[in-house]
C-alpha atoms as a PDB file:
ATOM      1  CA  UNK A   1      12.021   9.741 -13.505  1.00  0.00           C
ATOM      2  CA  UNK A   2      11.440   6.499 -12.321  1.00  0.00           C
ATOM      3  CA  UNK A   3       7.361   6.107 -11.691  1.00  0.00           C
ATOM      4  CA  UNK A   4       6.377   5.427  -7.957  1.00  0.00           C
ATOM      5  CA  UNK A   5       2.984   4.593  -8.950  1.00  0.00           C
ATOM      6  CA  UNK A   6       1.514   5.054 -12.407  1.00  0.00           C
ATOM      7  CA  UNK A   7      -2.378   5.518 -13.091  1.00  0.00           C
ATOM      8  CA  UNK A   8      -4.101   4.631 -16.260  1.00  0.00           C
ATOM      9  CA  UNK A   9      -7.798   5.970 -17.386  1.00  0.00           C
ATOM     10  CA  UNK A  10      -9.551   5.566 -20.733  1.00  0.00           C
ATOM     11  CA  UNK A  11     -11.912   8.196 -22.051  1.00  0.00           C
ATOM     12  CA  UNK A  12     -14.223   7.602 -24.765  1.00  0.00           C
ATOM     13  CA  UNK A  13     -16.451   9.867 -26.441  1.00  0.00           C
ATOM     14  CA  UNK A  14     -14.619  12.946 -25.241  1.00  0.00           C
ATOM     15  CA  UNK A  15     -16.448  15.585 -22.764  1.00  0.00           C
ATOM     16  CA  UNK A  16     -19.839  13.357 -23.648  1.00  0.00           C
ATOM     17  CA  UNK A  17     -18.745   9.754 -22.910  1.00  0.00           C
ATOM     18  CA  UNK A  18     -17.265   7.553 -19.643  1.00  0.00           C
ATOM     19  CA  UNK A  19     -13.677   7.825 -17.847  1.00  0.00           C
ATOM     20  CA  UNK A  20     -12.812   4.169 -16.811  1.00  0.00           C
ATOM     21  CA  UNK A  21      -9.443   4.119 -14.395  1.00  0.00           C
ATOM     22  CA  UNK A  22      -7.663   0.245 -15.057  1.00  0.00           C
ATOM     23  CA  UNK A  23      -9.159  -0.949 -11.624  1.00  0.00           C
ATOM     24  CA  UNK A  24     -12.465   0.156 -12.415  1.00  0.00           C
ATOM     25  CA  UNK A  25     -12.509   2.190  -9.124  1.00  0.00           C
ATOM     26  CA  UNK A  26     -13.038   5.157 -10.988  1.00  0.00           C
ATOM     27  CA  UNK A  27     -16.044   4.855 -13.458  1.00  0.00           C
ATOM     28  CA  UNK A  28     -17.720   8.202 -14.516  1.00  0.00           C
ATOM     29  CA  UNK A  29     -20.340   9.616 -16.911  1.00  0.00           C
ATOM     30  CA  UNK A  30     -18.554  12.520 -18.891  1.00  0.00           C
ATOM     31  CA  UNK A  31     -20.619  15.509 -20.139  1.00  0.00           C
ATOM     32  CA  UNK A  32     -19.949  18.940 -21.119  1.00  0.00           C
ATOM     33  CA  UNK A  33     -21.395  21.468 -18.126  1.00  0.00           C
ATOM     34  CA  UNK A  34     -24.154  23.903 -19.113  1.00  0.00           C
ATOM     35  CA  UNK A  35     -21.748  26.962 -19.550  1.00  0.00           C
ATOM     36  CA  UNK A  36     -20.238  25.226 -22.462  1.00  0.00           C
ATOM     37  CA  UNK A  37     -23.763  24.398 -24.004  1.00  0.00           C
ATOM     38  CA  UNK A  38     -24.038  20.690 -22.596  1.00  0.00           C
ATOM     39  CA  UNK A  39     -26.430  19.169 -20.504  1.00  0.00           C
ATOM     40  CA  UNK A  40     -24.396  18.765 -17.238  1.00  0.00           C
ATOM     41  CA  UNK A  41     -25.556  15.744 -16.351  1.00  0.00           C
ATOM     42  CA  UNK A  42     -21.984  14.599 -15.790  1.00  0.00           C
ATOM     43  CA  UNK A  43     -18.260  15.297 -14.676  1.00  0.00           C
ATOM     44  CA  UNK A  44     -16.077  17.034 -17.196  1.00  0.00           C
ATOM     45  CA  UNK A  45     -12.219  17.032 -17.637  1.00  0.00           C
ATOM     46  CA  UNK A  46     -11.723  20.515 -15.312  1.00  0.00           C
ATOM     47  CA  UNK A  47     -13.668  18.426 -12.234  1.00  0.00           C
ATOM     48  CA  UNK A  48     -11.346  15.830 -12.535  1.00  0.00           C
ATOM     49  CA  UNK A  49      -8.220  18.394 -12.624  1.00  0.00           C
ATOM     50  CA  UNK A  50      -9.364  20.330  -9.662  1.00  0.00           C
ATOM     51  CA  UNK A  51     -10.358  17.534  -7.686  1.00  0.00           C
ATOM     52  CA  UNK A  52      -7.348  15.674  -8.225  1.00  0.00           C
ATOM     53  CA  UNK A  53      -5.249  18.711  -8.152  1.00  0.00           C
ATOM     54  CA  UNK A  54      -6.910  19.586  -4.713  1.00  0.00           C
ATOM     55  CA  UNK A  55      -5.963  16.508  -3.185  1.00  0.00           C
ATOM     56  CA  UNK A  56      -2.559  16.292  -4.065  1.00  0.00           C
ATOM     57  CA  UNK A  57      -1.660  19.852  -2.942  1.00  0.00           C
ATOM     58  CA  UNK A  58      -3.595  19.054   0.386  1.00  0.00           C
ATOM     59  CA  UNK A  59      -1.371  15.659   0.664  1.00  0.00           C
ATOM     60  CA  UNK A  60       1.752  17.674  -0.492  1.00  0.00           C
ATOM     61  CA  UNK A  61       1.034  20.961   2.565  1.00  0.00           C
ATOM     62  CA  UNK A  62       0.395  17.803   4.820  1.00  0.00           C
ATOM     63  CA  UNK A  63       3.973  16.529   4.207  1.00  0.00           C
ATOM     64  CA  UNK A  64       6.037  20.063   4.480  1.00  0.00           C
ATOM     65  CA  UNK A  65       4.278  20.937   7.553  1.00  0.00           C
ATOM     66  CA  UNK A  66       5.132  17.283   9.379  1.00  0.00           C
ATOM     67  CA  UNK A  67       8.784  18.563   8.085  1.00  0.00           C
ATOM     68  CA  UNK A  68       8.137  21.825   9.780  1.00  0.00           C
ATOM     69  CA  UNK A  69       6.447  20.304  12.580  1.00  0.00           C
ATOM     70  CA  UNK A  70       3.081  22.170  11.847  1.00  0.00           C
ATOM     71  CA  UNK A  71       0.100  20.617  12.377  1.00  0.00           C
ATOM     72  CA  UNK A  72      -2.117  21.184   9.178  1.00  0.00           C
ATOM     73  CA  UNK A  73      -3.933  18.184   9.000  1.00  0.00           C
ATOM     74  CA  UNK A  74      -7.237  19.914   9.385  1.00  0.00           C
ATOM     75  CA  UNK A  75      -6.625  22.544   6.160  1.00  0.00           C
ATOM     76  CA  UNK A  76      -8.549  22.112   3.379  1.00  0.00           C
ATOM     77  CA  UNK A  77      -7.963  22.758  -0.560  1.00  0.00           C
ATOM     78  CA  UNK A  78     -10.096  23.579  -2.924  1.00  0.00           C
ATOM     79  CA  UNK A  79      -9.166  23.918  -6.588  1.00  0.00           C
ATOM     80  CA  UNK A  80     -10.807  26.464  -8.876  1.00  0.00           C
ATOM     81  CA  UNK A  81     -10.093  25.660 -12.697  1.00  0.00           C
ATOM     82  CA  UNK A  82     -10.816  27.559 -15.273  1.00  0.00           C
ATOM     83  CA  UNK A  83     -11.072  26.755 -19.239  1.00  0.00           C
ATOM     84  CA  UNK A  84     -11.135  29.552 -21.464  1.00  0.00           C
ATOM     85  CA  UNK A  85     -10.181  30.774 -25.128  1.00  0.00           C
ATOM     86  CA  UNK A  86      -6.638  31.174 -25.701  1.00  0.00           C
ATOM     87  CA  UNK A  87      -6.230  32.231 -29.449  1.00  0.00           C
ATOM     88  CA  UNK A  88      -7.602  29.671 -31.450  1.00  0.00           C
ATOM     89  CA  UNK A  89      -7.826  26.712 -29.007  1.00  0.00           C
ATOM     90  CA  UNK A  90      -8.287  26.859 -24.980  1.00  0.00           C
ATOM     91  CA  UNK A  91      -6.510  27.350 -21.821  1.00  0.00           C
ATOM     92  CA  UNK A  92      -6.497  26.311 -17.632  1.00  0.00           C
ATOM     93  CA  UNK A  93      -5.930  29.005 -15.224  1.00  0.00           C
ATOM     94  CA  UNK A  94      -6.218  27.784 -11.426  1.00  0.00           C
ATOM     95  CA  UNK A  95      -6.657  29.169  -8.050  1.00  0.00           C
ATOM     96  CA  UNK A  96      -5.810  27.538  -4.949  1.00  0.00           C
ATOM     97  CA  UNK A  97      -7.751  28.163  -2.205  1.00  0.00           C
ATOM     98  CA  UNK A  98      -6.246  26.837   0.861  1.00  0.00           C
ATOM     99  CA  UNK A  99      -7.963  27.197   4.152  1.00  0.00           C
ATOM    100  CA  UNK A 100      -5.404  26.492   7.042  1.00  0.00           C
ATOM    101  CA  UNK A 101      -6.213  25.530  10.813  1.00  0.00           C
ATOM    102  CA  UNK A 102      -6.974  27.716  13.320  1.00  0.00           C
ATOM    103  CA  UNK A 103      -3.577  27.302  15.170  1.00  0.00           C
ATOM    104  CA  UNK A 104      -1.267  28.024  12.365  1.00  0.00           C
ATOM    105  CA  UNK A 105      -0.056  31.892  11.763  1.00  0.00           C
ATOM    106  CA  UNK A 106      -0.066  33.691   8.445  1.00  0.00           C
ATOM    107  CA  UNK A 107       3.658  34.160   7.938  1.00  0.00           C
ATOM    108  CA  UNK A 108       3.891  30.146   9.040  1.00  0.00           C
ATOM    109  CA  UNK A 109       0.742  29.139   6.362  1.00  0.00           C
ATOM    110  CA  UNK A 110       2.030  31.285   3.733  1.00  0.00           C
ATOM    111  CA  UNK A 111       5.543  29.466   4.043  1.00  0.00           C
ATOM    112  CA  UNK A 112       3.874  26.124   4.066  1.00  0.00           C
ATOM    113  CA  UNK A 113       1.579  26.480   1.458  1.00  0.00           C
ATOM    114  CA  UNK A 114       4.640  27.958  -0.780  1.00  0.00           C
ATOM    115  CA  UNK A 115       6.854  25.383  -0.173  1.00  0.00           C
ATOM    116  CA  UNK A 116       4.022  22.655  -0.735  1.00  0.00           C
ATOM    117  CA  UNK A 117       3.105  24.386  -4.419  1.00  0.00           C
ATOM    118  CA  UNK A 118       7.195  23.245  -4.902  1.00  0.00           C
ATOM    119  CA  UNK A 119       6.425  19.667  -3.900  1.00  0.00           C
ATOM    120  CA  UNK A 120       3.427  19.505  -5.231  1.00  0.00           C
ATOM    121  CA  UNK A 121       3.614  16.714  -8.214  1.00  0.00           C
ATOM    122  CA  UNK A 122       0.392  19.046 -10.004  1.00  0.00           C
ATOM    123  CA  UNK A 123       2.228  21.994  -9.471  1.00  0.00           C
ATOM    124  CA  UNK A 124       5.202  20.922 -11.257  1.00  0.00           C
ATOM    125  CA  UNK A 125       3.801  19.665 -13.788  1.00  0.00           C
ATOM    126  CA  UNK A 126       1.747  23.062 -14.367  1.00  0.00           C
ATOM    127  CA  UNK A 127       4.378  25.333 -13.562  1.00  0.00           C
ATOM    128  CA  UNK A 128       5.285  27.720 -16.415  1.00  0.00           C
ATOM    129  CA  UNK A 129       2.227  26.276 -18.585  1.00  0.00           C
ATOM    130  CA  UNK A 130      -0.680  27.467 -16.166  1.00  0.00           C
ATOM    131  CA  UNK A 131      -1.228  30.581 -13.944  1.00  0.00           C
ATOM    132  CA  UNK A 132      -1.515  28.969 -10.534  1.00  0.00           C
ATOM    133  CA  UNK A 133      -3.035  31.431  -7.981  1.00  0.00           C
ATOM    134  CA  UNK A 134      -2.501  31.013  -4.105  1.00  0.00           C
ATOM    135  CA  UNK A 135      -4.936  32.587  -2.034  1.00  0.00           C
ATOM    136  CA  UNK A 136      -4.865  31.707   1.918  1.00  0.00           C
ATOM    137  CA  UNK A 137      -8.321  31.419   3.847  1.00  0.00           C
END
């Protein structure tokens, strides 16, 4: 693969430090949430995922349904992640949630949003790894 656009970050101090992007756009205070006995007065690694994984589907649905000549530039994604135990270490499981215009019909949505989850750069890379859940709102 030859890299479009490549995006660098440095973590320190793991789920109870900073995330720094290259550019400095992206400067965050890092803590473990509550539910995994931390204070939660931060982000934490599965925010980041889902937020970045939300995006990217939404861009990904936008450009399939220009293709199709759909207008779902009004749909929203949310990303649900979830870290759990896995044998001796942990494991993501995520659930789309996409919410699709009023206009658009559920046989039309459900194509879209299937053929975006095959464009989608996040769902490629998760495919096969991850249990990716679609659920249309």
């Amino acid at each position: 693969m030859d890299a479009l656009y490549t995006a660098a970050a440095t973590a320190t101090h793991g789920r109870d430090g900073r995330a720094v992007s290259s550019d400095g756009k992206l400067d965050l205070a890092l803590a473990a949430p509550v539910e995994l006995g931390g204070n939660g007065q931060g982000t934490n690694p599965e925010q980041l995922f889902a937020a970045g994984y939300a995006a990217c589907f939404g861009s990904a649905l936008g450009l399939v349904g220009r293709q199709a000549k759909v207008d779902v530039s009004d749909a929203a994604v949310t990303a649900e992640v979830g870290l759990g135990k896995q044998g001796e270490g942990f494991a993501l499981a995520v659930t789309l949630r996409v919410e699709l215009p009023e206009g658009v019909d559920e046989a039309t949505g459900r194509k879209l949003v299937e053929q975006a989850h095959q464009v989608c750069p996040y769902s490629n890379a998760t495919r096969g790894n991850i249990p990716v859940e679609l659920v249309i709102e």
